[in-house]
N, C-alpha and C. Protein backbone atom coordinates (compact mmCIF):
# COMPACT_ATOMS: atom_id res chain seq x y z
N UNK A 1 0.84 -1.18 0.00
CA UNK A 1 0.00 0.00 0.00
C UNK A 1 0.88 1.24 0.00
N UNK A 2 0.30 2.27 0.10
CA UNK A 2 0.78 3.89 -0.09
C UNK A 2 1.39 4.03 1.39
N UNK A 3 2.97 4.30 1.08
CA UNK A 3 3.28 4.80 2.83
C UNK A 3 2.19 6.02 3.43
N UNK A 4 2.09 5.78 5.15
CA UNK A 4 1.41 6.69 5.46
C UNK A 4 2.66 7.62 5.88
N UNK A 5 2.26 9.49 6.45
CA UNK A 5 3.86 10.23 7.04
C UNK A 5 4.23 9.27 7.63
N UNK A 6 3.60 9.18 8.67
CA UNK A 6 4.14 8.54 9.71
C UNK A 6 5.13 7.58 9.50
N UNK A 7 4.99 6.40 8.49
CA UNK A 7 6.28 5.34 7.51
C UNK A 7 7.11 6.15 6.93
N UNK A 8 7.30 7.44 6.61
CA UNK A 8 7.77 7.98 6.19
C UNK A 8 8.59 9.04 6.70
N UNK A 9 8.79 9.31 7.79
CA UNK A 9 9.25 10.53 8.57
C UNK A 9 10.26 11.77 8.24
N UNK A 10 11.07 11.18 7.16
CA UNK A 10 12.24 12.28 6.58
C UNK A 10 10.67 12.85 5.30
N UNK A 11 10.02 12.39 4.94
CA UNK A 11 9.35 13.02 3.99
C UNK A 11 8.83 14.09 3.98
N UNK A 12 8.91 15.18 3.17
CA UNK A 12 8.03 16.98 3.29
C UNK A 12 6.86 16.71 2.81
N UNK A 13 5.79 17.08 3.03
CA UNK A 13 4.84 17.58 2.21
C UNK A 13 5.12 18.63 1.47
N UNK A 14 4.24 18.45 0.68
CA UNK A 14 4.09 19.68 -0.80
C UNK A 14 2.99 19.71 -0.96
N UNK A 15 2.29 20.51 -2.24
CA UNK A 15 1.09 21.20 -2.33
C UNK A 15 0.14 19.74 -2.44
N UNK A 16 -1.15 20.18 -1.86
CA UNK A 16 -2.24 19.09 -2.13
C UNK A 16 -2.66 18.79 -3.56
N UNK A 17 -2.57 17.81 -3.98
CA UNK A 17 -3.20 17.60 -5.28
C UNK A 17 -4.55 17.41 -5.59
N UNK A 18 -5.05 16.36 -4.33
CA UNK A 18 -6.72 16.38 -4.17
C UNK A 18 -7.28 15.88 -3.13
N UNK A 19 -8.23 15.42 -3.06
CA UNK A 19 -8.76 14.66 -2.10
C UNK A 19 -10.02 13.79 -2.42
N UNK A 20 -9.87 12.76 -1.89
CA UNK A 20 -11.49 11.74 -2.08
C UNK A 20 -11.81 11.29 -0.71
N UNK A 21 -13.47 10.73 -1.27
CA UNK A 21 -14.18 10.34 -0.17
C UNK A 21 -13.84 8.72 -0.10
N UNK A 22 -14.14 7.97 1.29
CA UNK A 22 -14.16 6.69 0.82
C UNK A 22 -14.96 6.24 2.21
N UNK A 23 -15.65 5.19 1.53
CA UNK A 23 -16.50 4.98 2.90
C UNK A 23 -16.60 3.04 3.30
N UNK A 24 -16.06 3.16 4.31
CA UNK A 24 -16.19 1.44 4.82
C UNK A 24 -17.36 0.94 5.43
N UNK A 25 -18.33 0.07 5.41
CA UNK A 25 -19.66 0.07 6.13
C UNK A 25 -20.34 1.70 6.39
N UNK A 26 -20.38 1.73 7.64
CA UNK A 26 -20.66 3.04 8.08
C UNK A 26 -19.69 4.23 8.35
N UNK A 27 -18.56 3.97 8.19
CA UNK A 27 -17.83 5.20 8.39
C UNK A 27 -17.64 5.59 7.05
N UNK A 28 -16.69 7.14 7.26
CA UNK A 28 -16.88 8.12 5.96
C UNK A 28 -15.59 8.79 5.81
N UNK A 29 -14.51 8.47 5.08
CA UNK A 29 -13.53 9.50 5.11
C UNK A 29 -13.07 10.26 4.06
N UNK A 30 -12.34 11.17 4.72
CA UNK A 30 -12.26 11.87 2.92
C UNK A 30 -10.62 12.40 3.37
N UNK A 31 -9.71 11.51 2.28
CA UNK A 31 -8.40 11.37 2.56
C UNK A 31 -7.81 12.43 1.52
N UNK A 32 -6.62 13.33 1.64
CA UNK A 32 -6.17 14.08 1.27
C UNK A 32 -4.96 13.64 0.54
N UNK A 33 -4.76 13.73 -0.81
CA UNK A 33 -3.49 13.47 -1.06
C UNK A 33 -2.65 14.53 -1.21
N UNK A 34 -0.91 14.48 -0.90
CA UNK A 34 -0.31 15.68 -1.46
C UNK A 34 1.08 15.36 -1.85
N UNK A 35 1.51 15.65 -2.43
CA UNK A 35 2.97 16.12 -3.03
C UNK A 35 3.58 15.68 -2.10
N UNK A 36 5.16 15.09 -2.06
CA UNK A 36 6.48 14.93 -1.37
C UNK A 36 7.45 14.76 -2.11
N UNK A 37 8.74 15.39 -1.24
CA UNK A 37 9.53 14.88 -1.54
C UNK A 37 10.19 13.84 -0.39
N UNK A 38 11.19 13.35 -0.81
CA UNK A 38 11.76 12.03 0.85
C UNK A 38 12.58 11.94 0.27
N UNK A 39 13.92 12.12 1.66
CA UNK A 39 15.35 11.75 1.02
C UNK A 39 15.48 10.32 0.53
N UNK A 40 15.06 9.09 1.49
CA UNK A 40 15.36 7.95 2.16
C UNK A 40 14.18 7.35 1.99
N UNK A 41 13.72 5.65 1.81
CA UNK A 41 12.62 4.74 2.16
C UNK A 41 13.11 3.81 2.94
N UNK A 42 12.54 3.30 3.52
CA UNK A 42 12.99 2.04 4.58
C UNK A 42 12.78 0.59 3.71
N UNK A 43 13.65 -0.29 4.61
CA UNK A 43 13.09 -1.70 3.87
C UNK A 43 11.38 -1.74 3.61
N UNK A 44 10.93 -2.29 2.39
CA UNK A 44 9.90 -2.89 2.23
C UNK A 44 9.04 -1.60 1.65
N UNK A 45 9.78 -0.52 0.88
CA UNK A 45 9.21 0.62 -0.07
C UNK A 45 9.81 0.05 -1.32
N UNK A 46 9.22 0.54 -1.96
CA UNK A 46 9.92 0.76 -3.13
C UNK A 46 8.97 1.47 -4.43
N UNK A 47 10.42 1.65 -5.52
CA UNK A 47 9.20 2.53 -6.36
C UNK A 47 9.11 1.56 -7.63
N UNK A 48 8.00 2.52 -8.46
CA UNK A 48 6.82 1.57 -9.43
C UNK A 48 7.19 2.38 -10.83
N UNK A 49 7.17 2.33 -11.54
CA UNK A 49 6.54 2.74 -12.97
C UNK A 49 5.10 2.75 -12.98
N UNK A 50 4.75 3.44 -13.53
CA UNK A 50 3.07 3.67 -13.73
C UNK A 50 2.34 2.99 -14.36
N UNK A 51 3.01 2.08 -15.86
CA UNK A 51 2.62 0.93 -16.66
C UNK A 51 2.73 0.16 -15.44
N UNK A 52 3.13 -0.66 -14.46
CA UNK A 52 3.70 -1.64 -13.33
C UNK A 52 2.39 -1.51 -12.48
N UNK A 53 1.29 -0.42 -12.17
CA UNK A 53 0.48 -0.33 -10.78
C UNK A 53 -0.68 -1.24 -11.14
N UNK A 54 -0.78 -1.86 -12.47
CA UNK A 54 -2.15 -2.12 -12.61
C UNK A 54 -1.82 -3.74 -12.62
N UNK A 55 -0.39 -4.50 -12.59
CA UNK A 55 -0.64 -5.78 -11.55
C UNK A 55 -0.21 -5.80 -10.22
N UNK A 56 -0.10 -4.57 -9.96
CA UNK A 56 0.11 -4.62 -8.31
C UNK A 56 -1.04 -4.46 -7.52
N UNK A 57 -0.84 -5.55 -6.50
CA UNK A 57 -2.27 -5.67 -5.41
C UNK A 57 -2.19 -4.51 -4.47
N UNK A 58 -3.01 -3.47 -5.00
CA UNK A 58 -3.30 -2.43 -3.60
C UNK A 58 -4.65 -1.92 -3.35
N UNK A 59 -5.20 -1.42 -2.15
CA UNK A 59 -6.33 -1.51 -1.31
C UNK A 59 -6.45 0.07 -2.74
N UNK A 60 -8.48 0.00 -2.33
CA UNK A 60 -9.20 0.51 -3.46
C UNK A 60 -8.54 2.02 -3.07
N UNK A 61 -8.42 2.59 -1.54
CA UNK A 61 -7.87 3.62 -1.00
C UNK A 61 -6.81 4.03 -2.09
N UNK A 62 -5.68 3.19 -2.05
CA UNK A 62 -4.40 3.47 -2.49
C UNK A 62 -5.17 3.66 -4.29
N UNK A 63 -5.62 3.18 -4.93
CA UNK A 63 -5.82 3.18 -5.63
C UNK A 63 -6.65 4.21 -6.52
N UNK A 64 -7.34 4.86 -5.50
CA UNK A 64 -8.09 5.94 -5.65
C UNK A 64 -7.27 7.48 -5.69
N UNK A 65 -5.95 7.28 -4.99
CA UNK A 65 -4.79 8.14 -4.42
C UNK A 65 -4.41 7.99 -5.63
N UNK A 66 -3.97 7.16 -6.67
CA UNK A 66 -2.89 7.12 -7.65
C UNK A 66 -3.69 7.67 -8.73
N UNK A 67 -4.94 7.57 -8.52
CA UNK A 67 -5.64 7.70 -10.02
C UNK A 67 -5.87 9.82 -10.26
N UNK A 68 -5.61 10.63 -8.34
CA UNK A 68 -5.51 11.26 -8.34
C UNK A 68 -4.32 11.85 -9.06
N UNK A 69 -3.17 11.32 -8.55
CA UNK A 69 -1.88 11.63 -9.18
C UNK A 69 -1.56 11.69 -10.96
N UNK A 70 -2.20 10.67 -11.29
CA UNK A 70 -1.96 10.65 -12.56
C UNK A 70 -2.72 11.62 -13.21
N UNK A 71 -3.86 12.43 -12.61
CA UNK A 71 -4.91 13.28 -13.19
C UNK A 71 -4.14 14.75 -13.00
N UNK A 72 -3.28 14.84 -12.18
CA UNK A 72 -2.42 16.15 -12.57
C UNK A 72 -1.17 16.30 -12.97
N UNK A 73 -0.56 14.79 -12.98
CA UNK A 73 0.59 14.57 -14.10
C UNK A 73 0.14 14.49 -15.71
N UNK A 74 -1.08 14.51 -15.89
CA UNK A 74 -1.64 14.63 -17.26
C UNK A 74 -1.82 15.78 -17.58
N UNK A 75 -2.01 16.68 -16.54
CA UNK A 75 -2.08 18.22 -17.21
C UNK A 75 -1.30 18.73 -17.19
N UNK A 76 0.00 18.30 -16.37
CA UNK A 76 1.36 18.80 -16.22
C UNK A 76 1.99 18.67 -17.98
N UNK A 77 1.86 17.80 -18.44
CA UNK A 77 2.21 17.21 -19.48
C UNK A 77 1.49 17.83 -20.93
């Protein structure tokens, strides 16, 4: 899954890119994604290519996070 800060602790935030809702049974959240940079990852990170995310197993959350990302690397572009 997507490190949370907290797995991440040398990491900055940067500007928000977006945010979604997501809801489990009865609860309701609405998770914020944003920009970083990070010097360092710990064992058991690692990075992806973007062709690579769609056979990787990750929760609908994480998944909802990436689909944000790619929606303003497309206009970047």
């Amino acid at each position: 899954d997507l490190p949370t800060p907290e797995e991440l602790p040398s990491a900055r935030a940067g500007e928000k890119i977006g945010e979604f809702r997501h809801t489990i049974t009865n609860h309701h959240y609405t998770i914020a994604v944003h920009a970083a940079t990070v010097r360092s990852v710990g064992k058991g990170y690692g990075w992806f290519e973007a062709a690579q995310l769609a056979g990787i197993p990750l929760s609908t959350t994480a998944r909802k996070a990436l689909q944000l990302t790619e929606t303003i690397y497309r206009e970047i572009e």
